[in-house]
C-alpha atoms as a PDB file:
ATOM      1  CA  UNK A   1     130.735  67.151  76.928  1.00  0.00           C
ATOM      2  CA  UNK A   2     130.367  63.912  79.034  1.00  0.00           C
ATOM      3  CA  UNK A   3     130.592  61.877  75.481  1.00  0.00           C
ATOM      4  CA  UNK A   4     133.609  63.326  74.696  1.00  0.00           C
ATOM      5  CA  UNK A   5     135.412  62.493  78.153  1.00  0.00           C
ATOM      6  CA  UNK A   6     133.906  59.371  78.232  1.00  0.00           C
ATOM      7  CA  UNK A   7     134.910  58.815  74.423  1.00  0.00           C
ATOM      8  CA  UNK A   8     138.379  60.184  75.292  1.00  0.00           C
ATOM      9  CA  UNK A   9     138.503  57.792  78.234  1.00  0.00           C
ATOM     10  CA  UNK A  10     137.863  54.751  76.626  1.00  0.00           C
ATOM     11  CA  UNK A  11     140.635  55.404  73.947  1.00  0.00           C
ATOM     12  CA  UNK A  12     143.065  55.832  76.510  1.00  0.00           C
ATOM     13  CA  UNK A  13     142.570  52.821  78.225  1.00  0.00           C
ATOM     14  CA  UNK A  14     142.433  51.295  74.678  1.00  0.00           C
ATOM     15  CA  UNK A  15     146.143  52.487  73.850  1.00  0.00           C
ATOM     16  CA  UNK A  16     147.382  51.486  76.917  1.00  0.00           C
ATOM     17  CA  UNK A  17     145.947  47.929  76.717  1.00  0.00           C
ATOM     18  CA  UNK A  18     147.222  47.711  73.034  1.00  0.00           C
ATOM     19  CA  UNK A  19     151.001  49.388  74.057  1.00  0.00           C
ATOM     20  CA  UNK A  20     150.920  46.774  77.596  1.00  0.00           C
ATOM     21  CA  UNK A  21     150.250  44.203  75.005  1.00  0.00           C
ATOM     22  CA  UNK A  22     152.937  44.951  72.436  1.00  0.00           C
ATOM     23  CA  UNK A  23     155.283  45.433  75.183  1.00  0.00           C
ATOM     24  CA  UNK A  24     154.558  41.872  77.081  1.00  0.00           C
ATOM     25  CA  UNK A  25     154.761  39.900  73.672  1.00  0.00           C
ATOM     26  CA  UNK A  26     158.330  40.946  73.444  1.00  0.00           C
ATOM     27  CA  UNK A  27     159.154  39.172  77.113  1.00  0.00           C
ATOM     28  CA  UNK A  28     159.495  35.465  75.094  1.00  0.00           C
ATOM     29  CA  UNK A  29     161.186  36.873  72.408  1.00  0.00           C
ATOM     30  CA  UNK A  30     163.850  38.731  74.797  1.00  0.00           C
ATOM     31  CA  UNK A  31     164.155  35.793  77.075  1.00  0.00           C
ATOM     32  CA  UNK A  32     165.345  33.767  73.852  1.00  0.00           C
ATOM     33  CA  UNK A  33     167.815  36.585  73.272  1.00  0.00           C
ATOM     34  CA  UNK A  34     169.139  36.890  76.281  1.00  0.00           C
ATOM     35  CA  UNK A  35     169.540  33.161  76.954  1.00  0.00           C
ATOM     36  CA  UNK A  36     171.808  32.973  73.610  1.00  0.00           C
ATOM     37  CA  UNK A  37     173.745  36.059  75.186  1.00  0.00           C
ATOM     38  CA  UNK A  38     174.567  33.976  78.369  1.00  0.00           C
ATOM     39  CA  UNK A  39     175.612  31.251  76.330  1.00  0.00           C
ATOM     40  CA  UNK A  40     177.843  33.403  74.129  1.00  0.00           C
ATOM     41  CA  UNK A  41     179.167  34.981  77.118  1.00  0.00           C
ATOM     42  CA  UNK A  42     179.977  31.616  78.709  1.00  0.00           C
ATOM     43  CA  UNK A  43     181.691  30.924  75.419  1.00  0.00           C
ATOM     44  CA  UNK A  44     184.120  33.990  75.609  1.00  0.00           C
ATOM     45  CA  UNK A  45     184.539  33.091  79.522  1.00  0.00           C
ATOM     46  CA  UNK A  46     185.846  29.657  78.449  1.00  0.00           C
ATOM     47  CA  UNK A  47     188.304  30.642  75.552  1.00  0.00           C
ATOM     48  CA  UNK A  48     189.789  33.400  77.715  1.00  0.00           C
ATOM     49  CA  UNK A  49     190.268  30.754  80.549  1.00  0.00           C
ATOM     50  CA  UNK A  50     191.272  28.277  77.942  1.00  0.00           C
ATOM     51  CA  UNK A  51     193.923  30.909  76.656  1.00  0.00           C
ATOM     52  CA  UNK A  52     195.467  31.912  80.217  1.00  0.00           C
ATOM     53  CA  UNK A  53     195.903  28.144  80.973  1.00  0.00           C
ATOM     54  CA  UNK A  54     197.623  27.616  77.915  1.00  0.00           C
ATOM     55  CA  UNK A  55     199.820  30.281  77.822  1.00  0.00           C
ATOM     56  CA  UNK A  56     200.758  29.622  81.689  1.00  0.00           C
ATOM     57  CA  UNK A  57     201.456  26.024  80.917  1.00  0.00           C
ATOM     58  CA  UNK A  58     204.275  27.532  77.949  1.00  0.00           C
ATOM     59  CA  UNK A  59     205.349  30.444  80.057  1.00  0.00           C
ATOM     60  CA  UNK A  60     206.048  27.373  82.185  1.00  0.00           C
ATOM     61  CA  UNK A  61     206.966  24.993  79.833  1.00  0.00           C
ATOM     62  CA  UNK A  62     204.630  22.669  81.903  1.00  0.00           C
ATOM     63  CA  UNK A  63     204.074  19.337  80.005  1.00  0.00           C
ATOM     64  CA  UNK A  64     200.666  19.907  77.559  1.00  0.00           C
ATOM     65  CA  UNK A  65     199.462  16.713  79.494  1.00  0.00           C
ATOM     66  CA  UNK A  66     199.252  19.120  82.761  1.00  0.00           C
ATOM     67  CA  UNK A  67     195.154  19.736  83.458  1.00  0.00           C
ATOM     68  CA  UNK A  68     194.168  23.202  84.875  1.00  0.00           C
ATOM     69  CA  UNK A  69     194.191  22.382  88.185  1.00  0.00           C
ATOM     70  CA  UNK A  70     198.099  21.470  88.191  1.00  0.00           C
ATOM     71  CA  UNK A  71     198.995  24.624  86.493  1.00  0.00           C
ATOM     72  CA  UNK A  72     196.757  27.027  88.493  1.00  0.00           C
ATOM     73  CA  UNK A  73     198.341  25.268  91.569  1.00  0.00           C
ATOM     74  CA  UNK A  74     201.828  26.385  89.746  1.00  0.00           C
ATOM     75  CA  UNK A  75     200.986  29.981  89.051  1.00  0.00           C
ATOM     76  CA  UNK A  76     199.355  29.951  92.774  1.00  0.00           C
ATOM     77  CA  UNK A  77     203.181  29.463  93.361  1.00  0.00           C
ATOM     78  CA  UNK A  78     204.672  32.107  91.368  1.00  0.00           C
ATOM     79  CA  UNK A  79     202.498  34.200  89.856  1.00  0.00           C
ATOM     80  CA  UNK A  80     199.081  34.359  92.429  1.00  0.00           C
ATOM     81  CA  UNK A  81     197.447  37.235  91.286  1.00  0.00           C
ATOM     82  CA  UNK A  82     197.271  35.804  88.204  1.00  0.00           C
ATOM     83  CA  UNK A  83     195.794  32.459  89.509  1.00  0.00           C
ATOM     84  CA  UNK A  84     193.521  34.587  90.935  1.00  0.00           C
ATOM     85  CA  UNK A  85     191.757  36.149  88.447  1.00  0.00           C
ATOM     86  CA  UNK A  86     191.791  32.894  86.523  1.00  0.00           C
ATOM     87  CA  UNK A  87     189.910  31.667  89.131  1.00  0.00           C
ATOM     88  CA  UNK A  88     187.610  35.006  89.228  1.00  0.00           C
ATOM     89  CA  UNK A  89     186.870  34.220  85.532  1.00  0.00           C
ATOM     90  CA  UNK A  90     185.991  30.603  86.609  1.00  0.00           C
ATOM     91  CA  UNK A  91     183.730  31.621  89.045  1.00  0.00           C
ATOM     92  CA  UNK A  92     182.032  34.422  86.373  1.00  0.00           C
ATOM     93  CA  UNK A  93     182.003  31.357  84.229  1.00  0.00           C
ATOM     94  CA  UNK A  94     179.896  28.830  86.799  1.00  0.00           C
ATOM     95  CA  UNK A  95     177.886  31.866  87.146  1.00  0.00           C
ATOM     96  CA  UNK A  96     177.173  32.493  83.396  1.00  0.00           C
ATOM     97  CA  UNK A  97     176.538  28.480  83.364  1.00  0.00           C
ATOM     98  CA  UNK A  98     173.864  28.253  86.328  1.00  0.00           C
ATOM     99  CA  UNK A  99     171.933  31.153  85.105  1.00  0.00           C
ATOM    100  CA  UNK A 100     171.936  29.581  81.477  1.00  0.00           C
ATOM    101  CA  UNK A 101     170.907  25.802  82.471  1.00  0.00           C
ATOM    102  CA  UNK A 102     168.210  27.493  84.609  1.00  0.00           C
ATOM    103  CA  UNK A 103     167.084  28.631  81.796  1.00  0.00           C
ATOM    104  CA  UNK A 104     167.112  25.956  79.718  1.00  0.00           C
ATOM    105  CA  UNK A 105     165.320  23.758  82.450  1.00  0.00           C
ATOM    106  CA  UNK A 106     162.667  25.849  83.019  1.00  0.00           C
ATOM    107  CA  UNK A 107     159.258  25.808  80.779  1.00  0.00           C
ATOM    108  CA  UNK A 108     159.372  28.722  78.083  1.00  0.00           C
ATOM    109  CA  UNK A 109     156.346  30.382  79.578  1.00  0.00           C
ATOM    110  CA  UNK A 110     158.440  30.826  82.818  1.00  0.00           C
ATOM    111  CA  UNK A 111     161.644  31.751  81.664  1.00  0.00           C
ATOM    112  CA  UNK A 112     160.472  35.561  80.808  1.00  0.00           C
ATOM    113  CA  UNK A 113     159.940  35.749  84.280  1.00  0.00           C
ATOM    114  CA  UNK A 114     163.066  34.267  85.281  1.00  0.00           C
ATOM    115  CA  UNK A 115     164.732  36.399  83.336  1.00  0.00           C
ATOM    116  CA  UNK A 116     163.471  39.706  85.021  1.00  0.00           C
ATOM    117  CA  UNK A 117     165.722  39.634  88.303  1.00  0.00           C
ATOM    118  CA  UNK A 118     168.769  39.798  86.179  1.00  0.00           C
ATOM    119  CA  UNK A 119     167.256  42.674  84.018  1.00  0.00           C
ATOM    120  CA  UNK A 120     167.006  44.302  87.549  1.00  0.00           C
ATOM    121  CA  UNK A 121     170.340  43.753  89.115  1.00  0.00           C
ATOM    122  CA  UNK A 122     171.179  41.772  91.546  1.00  0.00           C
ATOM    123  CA  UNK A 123     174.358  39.618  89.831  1.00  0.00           C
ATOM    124  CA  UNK A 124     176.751  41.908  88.433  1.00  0.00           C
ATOM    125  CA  UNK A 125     178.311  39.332  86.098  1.00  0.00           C
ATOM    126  CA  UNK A 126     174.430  38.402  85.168  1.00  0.00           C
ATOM    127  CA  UNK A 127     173.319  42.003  85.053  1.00  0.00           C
ATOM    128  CA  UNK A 128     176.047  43.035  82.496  1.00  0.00           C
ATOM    129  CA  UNK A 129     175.092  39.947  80.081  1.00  0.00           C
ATOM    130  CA  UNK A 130     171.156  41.531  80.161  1.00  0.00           C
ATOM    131  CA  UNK A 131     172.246  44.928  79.715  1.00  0.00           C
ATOM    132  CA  UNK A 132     173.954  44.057  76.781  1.00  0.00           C
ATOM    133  CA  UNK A 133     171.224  41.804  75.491  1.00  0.00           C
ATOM    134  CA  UNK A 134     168.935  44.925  76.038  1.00  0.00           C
ATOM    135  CA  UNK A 135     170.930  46.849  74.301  1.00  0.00           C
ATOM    136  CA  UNK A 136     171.254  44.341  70.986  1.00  0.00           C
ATOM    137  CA  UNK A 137     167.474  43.292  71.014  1.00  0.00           C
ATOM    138  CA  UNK A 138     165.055  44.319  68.192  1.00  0.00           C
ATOM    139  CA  UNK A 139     161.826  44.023  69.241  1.00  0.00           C
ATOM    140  CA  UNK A 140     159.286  42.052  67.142  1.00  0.00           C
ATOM    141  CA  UNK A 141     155.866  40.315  67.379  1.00  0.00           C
ATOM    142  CA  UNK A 142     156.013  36.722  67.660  1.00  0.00           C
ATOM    143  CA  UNK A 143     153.522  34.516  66.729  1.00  0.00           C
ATOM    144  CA  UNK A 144     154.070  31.925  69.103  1.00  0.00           C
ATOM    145  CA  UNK A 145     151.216  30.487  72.352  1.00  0.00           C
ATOM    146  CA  UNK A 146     153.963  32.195  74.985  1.00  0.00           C
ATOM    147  CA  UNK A 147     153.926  35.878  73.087  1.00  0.00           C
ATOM    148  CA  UNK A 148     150.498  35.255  72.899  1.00  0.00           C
ATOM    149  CA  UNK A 149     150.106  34.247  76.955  1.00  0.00           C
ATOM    150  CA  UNK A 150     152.113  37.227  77.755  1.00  0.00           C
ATOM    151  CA  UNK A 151     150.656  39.630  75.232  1.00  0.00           C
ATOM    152  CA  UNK A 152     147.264  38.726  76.568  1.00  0.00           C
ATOM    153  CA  UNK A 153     148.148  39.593  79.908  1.00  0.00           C
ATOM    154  CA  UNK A 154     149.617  42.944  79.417  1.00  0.00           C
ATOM    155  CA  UNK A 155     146.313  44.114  77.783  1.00  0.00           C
ATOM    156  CA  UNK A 156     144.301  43.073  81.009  1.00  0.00           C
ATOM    157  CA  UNK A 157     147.159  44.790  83.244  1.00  0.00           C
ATOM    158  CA  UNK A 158     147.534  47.820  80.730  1.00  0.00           C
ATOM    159  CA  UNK A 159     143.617  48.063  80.685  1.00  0.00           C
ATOM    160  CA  UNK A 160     143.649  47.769  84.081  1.00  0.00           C
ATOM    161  CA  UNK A 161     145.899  50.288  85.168  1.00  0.00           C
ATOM    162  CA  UNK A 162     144.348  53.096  82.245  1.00  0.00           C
ATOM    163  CA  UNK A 163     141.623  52.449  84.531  1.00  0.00           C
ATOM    164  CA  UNK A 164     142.806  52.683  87.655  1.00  0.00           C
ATOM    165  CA  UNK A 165     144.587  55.961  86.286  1.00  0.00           C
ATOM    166  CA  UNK A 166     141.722  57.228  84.668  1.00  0.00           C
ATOM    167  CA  UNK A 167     139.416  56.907  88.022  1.00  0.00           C
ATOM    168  CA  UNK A 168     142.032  59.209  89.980  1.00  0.00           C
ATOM    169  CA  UNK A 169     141.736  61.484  87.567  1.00  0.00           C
ATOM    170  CA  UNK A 170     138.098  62.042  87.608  1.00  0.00           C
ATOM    171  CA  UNK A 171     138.199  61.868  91.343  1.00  0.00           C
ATOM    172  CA  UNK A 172     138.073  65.779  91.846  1.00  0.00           C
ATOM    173  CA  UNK A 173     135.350  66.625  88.901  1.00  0.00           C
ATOM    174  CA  UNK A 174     133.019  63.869  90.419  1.00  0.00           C
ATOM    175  CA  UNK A 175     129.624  65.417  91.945  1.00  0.00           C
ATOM    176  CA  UNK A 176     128.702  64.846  95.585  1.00  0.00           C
ATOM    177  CA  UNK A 177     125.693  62.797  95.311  1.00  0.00           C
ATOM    178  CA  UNK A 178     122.978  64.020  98.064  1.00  0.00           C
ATOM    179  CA  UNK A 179     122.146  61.823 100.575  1.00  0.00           C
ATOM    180  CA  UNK A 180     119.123  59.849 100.168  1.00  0.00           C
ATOM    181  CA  UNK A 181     116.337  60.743 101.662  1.00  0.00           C
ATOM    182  CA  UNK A 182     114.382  58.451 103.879  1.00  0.00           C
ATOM    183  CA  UNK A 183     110.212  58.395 102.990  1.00  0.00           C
END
């Protein structure tokens, strides 16, 4: 009986070591995706921004040699509710932008962890972008040194906590062990 529990023990920990790994070799692979989502978002940000100066400047009929500072200072004028949220889309944008050029900058074997505090919250604008790159990601095993770093290190953390697990468990069917006796 003791094989068998120790037998059923060691696959356990096994299978949670091989599912820790599969799971961390994704972390490169989603940090690629989701870096290509803030970019694409940043992309929409600036047509849409693009599109509201441009169709102030007609509304307007401000010259087409007017940047967007003179005709944001126009609809600030007449229309400021609408400069407004231009500028709330600015500000999404310069958000979109830092989080993507911290990216960028940073080595690829640190940006899965950079990546995690906007999988968590935090930055709605931010959060929304890796929701939706969440949502659109197909996990896959990369063959690359960073999946490799990562997948490495969820087998030691998955191993360790099927351990750690495991040892609670057995907690209550443990024997006392008498005390020793002194002679």
């Amino acid at each position: 009986m003791r094989f068998i529990g120790r037998w059923l023990g060691q696959s356990l920990t096994l299978a949670a070591g091989i599912l820790a790994l599969a799971l961390a070799a994704q972390a490169p692979g989603f940090a690629e995706h989701y870096m290509t989502a803030l970019d694409q978002r940043a992309q929409e940000q600036r047509v849409d921004i693009a599109g509201r100066i441009d169709v102030a400047r007609r509304f307007y009929s401000l010259p087409d040699t007017a940047d967007a500072r003179a005709v944001l200072l126009h609809l600030t004028e007449r229309e400021p509710a609408n400069a407004e949220g231009i500028r709330r889309s600015a500000q999404r944008l310069s958000s979109l932008e830092a989080a993507h050029r911290r990216l960028v900058e940073a080595s690829p074997l640190l940006r899965p962890l950079l990546v995690l505090p906007a999988v968590a919250g935090g930055n709605a604008v931010i959060a929304d972008v890796a929701d939706s790159a969440l949502a659109g990601y197909t996990p896959r095993l990369p063959l690359s040194l960073t999946a490799l770093f990562y997948g490495v290190a969820g087998l030691f953390l998955g191993v360790l906590l099927a351990e750690a697990a495991l040892s609670l468990a057995r907690m209550p069917f443990r024997r006392a062990t008498p005390p020793a006796r002194p002679w």
